[in-house]
PDB file of N, CA and C in Angstrom:
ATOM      1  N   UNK A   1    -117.321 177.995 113.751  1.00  0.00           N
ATOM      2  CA  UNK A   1    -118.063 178.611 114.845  1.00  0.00           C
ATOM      3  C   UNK A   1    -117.259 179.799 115.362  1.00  0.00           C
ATOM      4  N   UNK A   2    -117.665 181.105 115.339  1.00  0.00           N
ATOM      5  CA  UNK A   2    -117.285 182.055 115.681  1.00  0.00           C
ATOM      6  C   UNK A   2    -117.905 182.484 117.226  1.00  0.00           C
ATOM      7  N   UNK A   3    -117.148 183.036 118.231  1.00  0.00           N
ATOM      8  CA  UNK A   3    -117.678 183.636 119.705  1.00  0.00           C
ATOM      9  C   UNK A   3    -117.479 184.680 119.264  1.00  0.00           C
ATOM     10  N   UNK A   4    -118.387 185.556 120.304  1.00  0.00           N
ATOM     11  CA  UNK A   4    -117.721 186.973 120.212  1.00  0.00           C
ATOM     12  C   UNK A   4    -117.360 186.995 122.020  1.00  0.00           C
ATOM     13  N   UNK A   5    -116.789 187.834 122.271  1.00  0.00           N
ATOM     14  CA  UNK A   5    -116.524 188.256 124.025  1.00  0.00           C
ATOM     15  C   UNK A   5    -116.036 188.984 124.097  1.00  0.00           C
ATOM     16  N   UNK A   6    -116.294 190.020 125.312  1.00  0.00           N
ATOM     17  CA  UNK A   6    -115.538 191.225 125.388  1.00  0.00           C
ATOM     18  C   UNK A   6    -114.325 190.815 126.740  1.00  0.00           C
ATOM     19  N   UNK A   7    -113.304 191.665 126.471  1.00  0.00           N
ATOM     20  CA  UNK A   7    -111.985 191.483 127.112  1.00  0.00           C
ATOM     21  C   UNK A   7    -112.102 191.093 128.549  1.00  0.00           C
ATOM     22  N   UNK A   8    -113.150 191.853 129.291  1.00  0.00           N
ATOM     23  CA  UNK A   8    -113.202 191.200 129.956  1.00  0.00           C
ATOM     24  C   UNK A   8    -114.312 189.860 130.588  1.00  0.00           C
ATOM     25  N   UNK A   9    -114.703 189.459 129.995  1.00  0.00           N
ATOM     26  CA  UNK A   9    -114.915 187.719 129.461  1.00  0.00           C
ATOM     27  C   UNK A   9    -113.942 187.360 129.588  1.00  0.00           C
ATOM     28  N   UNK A  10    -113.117 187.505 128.650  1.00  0.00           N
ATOM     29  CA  UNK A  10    -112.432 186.359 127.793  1.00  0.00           C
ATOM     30  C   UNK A  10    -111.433 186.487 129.253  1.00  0.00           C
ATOM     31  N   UNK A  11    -111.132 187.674 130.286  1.00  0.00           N
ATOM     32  CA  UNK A  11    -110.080 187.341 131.350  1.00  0.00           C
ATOM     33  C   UNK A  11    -110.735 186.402 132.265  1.00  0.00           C
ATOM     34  N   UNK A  12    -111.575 186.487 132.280  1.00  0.00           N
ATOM     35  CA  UNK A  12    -112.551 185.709 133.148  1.00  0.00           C
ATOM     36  C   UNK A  12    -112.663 183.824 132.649  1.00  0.00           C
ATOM     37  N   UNK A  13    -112.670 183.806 131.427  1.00  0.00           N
ATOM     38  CA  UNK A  13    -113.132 182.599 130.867  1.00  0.00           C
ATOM     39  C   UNK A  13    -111.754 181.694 129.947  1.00  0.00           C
ATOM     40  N   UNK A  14    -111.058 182.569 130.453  1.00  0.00           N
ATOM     41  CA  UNK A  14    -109.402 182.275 129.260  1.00  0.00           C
ATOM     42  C   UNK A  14    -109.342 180.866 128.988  1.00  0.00           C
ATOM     43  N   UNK A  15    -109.673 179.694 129.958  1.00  0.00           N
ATOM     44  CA  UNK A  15    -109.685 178.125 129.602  1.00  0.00           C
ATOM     45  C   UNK A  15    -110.163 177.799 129.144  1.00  0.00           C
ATOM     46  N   UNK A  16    -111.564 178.193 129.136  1.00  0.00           N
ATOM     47  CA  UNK A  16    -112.296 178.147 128.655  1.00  0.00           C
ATOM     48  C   UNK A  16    -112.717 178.317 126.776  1.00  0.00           C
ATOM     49  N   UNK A  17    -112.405 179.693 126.760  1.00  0.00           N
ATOM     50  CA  UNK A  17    -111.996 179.919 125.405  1.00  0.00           C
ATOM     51  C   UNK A  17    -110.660 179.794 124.495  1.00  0.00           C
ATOM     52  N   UNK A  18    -109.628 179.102 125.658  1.00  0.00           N
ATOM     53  CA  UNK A  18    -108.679 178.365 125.027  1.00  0.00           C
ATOM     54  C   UNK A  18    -109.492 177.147 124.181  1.00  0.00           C
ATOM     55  N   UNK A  19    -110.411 176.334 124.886  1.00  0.00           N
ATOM     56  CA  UNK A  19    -110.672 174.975 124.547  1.00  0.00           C
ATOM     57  C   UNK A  19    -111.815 175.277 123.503  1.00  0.00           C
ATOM     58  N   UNK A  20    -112.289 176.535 123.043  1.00  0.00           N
ATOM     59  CA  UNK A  20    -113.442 176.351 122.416  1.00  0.00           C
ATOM     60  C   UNK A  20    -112.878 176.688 120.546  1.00  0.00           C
ATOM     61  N   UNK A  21    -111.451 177.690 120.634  1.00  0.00           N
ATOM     62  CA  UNK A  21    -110.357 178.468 119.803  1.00  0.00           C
ATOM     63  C   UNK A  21    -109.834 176.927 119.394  1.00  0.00           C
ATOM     64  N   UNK A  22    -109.536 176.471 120.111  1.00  0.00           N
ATOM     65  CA  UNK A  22    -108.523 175.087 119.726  1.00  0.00           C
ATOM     66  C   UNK A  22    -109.427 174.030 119.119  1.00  0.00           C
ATOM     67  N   UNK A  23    -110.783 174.676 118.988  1.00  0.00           N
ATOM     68  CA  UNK A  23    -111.436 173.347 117.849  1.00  0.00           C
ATOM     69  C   UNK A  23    -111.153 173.843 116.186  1.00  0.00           C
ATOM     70  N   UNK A  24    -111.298 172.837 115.474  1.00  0.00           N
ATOM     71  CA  UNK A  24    -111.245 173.181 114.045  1.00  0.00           C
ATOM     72  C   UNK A  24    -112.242 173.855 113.602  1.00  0.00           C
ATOM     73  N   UNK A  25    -111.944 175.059 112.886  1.00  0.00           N
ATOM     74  CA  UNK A  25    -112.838 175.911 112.533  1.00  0.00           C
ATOM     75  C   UNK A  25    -113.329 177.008 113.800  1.00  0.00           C
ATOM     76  N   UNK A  26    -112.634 177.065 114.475  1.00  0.00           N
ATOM     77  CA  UNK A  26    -113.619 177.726 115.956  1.00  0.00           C
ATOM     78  C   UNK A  26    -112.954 179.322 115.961  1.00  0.00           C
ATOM     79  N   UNK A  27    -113.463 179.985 116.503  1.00  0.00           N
ATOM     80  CA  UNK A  27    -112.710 181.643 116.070  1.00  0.00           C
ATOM     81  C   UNK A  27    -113.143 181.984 117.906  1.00  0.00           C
ATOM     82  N   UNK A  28    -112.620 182.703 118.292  1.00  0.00           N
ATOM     83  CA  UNK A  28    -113.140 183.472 119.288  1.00  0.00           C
ATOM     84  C   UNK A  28    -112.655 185.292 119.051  1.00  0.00           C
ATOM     85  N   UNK A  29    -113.933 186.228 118.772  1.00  0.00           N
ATOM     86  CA  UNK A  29    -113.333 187.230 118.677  1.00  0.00           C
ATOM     87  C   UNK A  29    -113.656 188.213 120.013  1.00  0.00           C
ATOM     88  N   UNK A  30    -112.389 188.264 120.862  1.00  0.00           N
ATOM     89  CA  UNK A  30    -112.520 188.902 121.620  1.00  0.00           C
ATOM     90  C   UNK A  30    -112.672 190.984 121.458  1.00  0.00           C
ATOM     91  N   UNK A  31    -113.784 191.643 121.646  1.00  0.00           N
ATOM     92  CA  UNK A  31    -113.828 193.083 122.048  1.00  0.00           C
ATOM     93  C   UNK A  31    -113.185 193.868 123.394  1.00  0.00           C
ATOM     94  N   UNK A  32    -112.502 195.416 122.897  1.00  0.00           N
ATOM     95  CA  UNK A  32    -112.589 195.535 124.091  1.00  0.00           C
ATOM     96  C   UNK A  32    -113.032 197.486 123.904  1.00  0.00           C
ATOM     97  N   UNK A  33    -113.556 197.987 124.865  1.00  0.00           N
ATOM     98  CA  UNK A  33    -114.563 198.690 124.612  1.00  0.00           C
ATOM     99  C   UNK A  33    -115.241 198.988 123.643  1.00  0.00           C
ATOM    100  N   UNK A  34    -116.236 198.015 123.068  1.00  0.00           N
ATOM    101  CA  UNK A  34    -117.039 198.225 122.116  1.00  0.00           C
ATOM    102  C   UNK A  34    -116.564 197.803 120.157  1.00  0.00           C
ATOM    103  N   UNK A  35    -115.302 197.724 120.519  1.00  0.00           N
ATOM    104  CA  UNK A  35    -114.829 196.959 119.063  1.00  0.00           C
ATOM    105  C   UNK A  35    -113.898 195.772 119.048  1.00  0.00           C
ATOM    106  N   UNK A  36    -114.280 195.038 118.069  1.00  0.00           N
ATOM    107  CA  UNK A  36    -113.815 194.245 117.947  1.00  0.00           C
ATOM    108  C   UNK A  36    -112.205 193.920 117.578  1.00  0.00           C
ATOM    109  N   UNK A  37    -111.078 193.680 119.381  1.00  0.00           N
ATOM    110  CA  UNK A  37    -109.531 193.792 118.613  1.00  0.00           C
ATOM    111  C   UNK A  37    -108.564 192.769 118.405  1.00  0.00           C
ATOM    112  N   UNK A  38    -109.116 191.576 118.585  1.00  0.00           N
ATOM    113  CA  UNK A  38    -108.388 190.326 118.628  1.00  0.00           C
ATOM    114  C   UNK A  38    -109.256 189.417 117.911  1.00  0.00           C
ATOM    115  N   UNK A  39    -108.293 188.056 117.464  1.00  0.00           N
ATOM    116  CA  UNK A  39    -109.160 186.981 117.360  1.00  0.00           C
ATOM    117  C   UNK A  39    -108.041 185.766 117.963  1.00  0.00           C
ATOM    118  N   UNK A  40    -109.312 185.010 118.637  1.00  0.00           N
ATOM    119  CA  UNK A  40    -108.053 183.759 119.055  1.00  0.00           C
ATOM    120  C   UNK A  40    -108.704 182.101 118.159  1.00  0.00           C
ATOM    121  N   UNK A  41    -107.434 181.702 117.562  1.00  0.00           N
ATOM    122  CA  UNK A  41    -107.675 180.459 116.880  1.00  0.00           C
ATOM    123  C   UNK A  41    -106.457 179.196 117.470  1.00  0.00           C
ATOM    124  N   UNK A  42    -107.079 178.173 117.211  1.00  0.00           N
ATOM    125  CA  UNK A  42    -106.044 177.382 116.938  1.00  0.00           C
ATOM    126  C   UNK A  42    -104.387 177.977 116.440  1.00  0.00           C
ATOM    127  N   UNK A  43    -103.737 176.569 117.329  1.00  0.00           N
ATOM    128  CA  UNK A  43    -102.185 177.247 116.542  1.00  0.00           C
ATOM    129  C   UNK A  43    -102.081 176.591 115.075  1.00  0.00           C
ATOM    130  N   UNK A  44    -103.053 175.268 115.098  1.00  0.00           N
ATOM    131  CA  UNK A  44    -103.198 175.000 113.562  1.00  0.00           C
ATOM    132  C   UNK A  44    -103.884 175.576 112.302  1.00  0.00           C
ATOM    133  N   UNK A  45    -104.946 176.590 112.986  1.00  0.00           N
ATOM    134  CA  UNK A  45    -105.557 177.355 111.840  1.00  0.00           C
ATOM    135  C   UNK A  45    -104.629 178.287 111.682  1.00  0.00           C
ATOM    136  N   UNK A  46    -104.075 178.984 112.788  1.00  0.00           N
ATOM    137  CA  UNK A  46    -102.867 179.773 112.570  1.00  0.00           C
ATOM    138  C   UNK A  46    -102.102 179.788 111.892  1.00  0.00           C
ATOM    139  N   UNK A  47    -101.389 178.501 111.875  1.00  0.00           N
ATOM    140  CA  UNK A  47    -100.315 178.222 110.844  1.00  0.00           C
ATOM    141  C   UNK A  47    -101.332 178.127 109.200  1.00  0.00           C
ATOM    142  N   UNK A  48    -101.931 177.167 109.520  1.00  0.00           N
ATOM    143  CA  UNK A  48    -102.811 177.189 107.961  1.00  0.00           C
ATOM    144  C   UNK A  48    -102.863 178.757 107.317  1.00  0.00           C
ATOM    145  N   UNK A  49    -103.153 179.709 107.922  1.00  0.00           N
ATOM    146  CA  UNK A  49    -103.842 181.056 107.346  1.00  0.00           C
ATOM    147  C   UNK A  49    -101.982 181.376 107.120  1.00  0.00           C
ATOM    148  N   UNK A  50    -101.321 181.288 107.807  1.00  0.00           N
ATOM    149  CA  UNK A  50     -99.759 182.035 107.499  1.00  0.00           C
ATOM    150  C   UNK A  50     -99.138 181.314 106.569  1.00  0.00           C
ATOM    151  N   UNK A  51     -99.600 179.830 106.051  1.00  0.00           N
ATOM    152  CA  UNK A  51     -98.856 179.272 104.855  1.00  0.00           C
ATOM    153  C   UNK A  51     -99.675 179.532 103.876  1.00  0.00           C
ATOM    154  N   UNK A  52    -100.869 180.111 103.856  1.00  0.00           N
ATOM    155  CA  UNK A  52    -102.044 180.399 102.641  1.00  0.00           C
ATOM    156  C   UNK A  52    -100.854 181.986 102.257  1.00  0.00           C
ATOM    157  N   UNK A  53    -100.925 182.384 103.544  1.00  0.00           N
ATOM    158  CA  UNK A  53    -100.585 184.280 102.932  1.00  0.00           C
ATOM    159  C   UNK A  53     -98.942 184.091 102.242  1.00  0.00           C
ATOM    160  N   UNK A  54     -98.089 182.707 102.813  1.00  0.00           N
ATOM    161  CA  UNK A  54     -97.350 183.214 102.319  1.00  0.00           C
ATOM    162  C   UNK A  54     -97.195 182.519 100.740  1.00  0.00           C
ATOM    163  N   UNK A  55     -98.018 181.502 100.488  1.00  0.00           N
ATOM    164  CA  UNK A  55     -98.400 181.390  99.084  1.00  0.00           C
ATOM    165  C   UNK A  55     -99.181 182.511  97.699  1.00  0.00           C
ATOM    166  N   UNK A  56     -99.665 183.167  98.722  1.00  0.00           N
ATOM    167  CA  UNK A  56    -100.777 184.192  98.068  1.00  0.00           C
ATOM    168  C   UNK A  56     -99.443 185.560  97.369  1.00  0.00           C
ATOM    169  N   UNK A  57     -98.411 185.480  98.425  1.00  0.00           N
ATOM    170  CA  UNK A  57     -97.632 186.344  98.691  1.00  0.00           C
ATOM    171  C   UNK A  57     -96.674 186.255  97.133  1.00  0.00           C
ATOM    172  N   UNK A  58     -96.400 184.824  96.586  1.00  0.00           N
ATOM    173  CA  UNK A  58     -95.357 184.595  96.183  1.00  0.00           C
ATOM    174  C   UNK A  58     -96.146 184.264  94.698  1.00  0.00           C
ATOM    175  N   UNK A  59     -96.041 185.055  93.472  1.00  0.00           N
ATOM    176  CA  UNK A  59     -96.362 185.099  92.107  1.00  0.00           C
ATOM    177  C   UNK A  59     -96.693 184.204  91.581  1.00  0.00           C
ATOM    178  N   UNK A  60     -95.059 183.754  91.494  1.00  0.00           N
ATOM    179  CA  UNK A  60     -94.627 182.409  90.821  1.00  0.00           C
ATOM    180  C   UNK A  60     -95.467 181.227  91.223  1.00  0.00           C
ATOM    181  N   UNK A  61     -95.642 181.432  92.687  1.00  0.00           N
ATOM    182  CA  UNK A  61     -96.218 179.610  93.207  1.00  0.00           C
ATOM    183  C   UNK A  61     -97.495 179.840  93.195  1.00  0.00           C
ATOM    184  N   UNK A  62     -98.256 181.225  93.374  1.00  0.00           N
ATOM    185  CA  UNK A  62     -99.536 181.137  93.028  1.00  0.00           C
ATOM    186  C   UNK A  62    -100.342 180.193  91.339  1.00  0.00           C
ATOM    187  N   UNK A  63     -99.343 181.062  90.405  1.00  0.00           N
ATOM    188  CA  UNK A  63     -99.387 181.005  88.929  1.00  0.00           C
ATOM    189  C   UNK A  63     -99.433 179.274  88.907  1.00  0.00           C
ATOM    190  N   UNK A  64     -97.968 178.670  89.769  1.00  0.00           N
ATOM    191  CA  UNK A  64     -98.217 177.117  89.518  1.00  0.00           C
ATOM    192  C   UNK A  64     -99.443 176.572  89.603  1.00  0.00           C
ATOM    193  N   UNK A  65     -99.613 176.689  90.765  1.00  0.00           N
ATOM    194  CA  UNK A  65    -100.947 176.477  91.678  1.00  0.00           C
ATOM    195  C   UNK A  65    -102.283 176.422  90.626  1.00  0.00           C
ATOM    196  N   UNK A  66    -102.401 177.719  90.039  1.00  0.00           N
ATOM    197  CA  UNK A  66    -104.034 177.794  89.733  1.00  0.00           C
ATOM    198  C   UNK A  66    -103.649 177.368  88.183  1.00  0.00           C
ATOM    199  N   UNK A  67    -101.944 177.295  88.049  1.00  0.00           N
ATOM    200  CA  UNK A  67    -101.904 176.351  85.999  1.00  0.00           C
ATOM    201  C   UNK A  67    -102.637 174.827  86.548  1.00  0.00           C
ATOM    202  N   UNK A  68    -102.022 174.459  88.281  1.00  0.00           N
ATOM    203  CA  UNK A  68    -102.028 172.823  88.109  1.00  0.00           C
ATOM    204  C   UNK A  68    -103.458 172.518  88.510  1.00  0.00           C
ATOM    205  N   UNK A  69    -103.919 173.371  89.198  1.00  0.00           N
ATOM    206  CA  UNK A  69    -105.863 172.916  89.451  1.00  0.00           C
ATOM    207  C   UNK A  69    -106.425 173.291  88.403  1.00  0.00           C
ATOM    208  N   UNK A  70    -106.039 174.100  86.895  1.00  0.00           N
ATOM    209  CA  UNK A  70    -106.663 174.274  85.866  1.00  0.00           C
ATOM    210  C   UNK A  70    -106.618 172.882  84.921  1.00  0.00           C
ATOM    211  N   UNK A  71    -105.720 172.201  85.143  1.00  0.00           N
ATOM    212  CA  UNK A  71    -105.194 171.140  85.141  1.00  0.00           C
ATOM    213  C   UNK A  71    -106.172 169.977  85.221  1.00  0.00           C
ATOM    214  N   UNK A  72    -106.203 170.244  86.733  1.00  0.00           N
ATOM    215  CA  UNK A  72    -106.799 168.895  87.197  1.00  0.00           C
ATOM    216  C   UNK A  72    -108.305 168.908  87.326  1.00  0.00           C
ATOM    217  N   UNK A  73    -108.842 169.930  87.208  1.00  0.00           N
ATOM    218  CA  UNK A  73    -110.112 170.486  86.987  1.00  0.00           C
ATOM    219  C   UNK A  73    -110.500 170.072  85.360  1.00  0.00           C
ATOM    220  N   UNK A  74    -109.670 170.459  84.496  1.00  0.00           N
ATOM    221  CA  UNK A  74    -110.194 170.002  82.950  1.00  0.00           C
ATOM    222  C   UNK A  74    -109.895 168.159  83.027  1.00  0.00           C
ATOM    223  N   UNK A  75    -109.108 167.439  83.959  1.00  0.00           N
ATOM    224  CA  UNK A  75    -108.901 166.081  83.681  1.00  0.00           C
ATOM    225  C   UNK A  75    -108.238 165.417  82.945  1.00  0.00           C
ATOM    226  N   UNK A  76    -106.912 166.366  82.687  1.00  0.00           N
ATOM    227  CA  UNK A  76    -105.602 166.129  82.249  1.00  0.00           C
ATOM    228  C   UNK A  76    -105.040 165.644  83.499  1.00  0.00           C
ATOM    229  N   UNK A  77    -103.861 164.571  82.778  1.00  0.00           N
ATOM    230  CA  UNK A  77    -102.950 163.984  83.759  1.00  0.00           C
ATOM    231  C   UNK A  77    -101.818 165.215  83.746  1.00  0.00           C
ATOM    232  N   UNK A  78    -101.510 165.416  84.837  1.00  0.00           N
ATOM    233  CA  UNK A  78    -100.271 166.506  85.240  1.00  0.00           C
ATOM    234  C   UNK A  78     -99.065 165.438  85.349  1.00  0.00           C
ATOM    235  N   UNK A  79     -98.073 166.315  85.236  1.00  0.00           N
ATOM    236  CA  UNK A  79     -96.975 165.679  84.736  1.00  0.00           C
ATOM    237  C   UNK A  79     -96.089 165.428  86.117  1.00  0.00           C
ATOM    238  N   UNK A  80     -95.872 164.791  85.902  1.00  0.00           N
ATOM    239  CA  UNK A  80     -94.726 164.308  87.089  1.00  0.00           C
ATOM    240  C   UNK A  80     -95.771 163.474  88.445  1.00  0.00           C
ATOM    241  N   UNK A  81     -96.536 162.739  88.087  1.00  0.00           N
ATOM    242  CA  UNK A  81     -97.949 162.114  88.921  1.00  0.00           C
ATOM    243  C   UNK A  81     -97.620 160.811  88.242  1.00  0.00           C
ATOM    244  N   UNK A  82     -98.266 160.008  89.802  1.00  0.00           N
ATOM    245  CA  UNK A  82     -98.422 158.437  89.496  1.00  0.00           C
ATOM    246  C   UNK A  82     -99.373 158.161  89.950  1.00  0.00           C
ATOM    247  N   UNK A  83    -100.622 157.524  89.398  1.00  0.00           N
ATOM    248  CA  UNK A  83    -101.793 156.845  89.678  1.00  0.00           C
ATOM    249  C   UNK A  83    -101.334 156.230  90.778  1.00  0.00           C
ATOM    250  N   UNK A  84    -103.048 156.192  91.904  1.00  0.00           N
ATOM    251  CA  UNK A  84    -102.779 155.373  92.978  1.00  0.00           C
ATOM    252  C   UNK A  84    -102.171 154.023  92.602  1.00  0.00           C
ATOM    253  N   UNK A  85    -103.085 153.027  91.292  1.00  0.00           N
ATOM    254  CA  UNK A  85    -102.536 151.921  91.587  1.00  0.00           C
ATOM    255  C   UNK A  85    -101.222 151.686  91.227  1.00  0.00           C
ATOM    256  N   UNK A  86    -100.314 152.345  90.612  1.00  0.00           N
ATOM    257  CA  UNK A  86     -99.557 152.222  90.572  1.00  0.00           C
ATOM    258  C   UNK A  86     -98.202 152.842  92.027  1.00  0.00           C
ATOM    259  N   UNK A  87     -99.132 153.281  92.624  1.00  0.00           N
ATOM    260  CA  UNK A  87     -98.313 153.872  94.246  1.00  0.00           C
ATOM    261  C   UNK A  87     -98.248 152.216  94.795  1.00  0.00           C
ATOM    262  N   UNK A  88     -99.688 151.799  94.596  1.00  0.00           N
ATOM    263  CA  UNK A  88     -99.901 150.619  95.577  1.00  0.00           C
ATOM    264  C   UNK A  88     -98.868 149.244  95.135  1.00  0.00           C
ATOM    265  N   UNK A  89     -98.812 149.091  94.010  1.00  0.00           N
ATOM    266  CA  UNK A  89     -98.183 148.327  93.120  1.00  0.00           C
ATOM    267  C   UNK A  89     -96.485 148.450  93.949  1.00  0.00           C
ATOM    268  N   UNK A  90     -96.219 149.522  94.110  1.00  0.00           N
ATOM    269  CA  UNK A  90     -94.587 150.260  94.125  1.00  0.00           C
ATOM    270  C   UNK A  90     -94.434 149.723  95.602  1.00  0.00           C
ATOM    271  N   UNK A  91     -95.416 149.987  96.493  1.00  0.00           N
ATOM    272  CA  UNK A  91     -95.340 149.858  97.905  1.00  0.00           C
ATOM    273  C   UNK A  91     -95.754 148.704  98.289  1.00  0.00           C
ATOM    274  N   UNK A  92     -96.307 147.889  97.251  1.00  0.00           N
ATOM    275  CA  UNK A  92     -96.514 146.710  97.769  1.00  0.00           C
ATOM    276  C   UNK A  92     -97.786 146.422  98.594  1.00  0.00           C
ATOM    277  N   UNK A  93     -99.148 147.003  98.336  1.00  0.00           N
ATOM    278  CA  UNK A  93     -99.932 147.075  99.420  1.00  0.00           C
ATOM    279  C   UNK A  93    -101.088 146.261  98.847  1.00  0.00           C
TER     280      UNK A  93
END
Protein backbone atom coordinates (compact mmCIF):
# COMPACT_ATOMS: atom_id res chain seq x y z
CA UNK A 1 0.00 0.00 0.00
CA UNK A 2 1.44 3.12 -1.15
CA UNK A 3 0.17 6.99 0.34
CA UNK A 4 0.97 9.80 -1.34
CA UNK A 5 1.08 13.33 0.93
CA UNK A 6 2.38 16.46 0.50
CA UNK A 7 5.00 17.84 3.12
CA UNK A 8 2.83 19.53 4.58
CA UNK A 9 0.43 16.60 5.55
CA UNK A 10 2.80 14.50 6.43
CA UNK A 11 3.93 17.64 9.25
CA UNK A 12 0.62 17.61 10.25
CA UNK A 13 -0.04 13.77 10.36
CA UNK A 14 3.72 12.49 11.24
CA UNK A 15 2.09 9.65 13.81
CA UNK A 16 0.12 9.00 11.97
CA UNK A 17 2.06 8.13 8.93
CA UNK A 18 4.66 6.76 11.15
CA UNK A 19 2.03 3.91 11.94
CA UNK A 20 0.75 3.46 8.44
CA UNK A 21 5.04 3.31 6.90
CA UNK A 22 5.66 0.78 9.73
CA UNK A 23 3.21 -1.81 8.19
CA UNK A 24 4.66 -4.48 5.90
CA UNK A 25 4.62 -3.49 2.54
CA UNK A 26 3.28 0.14 3.32
CA UNK A 27 5.23 3.13 1.47
CA UNK A 28 4.28 6.64 2.28
CA UNK A 29 5.47 9.01 -0.46
CA UNK A 30 5.66 12.24 0.84
CA UNK A 31 5.63 15.61 -2.00
CA UNK A 32 6.76 18.81 -1.56
CA UNK A 33 5.79 21.47 -4.02
CA UNK A 34 4.33 19.43 -6.52
CA UNK A 35 6.97 16.46 -6.73
CA UNK A 36 7.43 13.71 -5.36
CA UNK A 37 10.86 13.87 -2.67
CA UNK A 38 10.81 11.33 -0.05
CA UNK A 39 9.55 7.99 0.77
CA UNK A 40 8.95 6.76 4.32
CA UNK A 41 9.05 2.85 5.05
CA UNK A 42 9.53 0.63 7.69
CA UNK A 43 13.05 0.31 9.30
CA UNK A 44 12.51 -3.37 8.23
CA UNK A 45 11.75 -2.81 4.60
CA UNK A 46 14.61 -0.49 4.88
CA UNK A 47 17.00 -2.77 5.87
CA UNK A 48 15.49 -5.50 3.45
CA UNK A 49 15.97 -3.06 0.25
CA UNK A 50 19.83 -2.19 1.66
CA UNK A 51 20.71 -6.00 2.01
CA UNK A 52 19.01 -6.69 -1.59
CA UNK A 53 21.38 -3.60 -3.05
CA UNK A 54 24.14 -4.77 -1.30
CA UNK A 55 23.79 -8.30 -2.81
CA UNK A 56 22.89 -6.94 -6.26
CA UNK A 57 26.12 -4.89 -5.68
CA UNK A 58 28.48 -7.84 -5.21
CA UNK A 59 29.17 -10.22 -8.64
CA UNK A 60 30.34 -13.05 -7.06
CA UNK A 61 27.24 -13.54 -4.57
CA UNK A 62 24.83 -12.57 -7.14
CA UNK A 63 26.36 -15.42 -9.67
CA UNK A 64 26.01 -17.89 -6.41
CA UNK A 65 22.64 -16.94 -5.89
CA UNK A 66 20.99 -17.31 -9.38
CA UNK A 67 23.74 -20.86 -9.96
CA UNK A 68 21.82 -22.06 -6.53
CA UNK A 69 17.98 -21.13 -7.49
CA UNK A 70 18.94 -22.55 -11.02
CA UNK A 71 19.55 -25.34 -8.93
CA UNK A 72 16.72 -25.64 -6.99
CA UNK A 73 14.34 -24.64 -9.62
CA UNK A 74 15.54 -27.71 -12.00
CA UNK A 75 15.23 -30.11 -8.58
CA UNK A 76 18.67 -31.00 -8.01
CA UNK A 77 19.84 -31.54 -4.51
CA UNK A 78 22.46 -28.65 -3.80
CA UNK A 79 25.30 -29.56 -2.11
CA UNK A 80 26.05 -28.97 1.29
CA UNK A 81 21.88 -29.40 2.31
CA UNK A 82 20.14 -31.75 4.66
CA UNK A 83 16.61 -32.84 4.17
CA UNK A 84 14.13 -31.73 6.75
CA UNK A 85 13.78 -35.22 8.02
CA UNK A 86 16.87 -35.64 8.56
CA UNK A 87 17.18 -31.94 10.55
CA UNK A 88 14.32 -33.47 12.62
CA UNK A 89 16.00 -36.80 13.19
CA UNK A 90 19.42 -34.65 14.36
CA UNK A 91 17.31 -32.42 16.72
CA UNK A 92 15.36 -34.86 17.97
CA UNK A 93 11.86 -33.52 17.24
Amino acid sequence: MTRHVTATEARKNLFELIATAGKPGAFVMISHEGTPKVVMMSLEEFEGWQETLEIMSDPELAKDIRKDLKQIRSGKKMKDTVDFETVKKQLKL
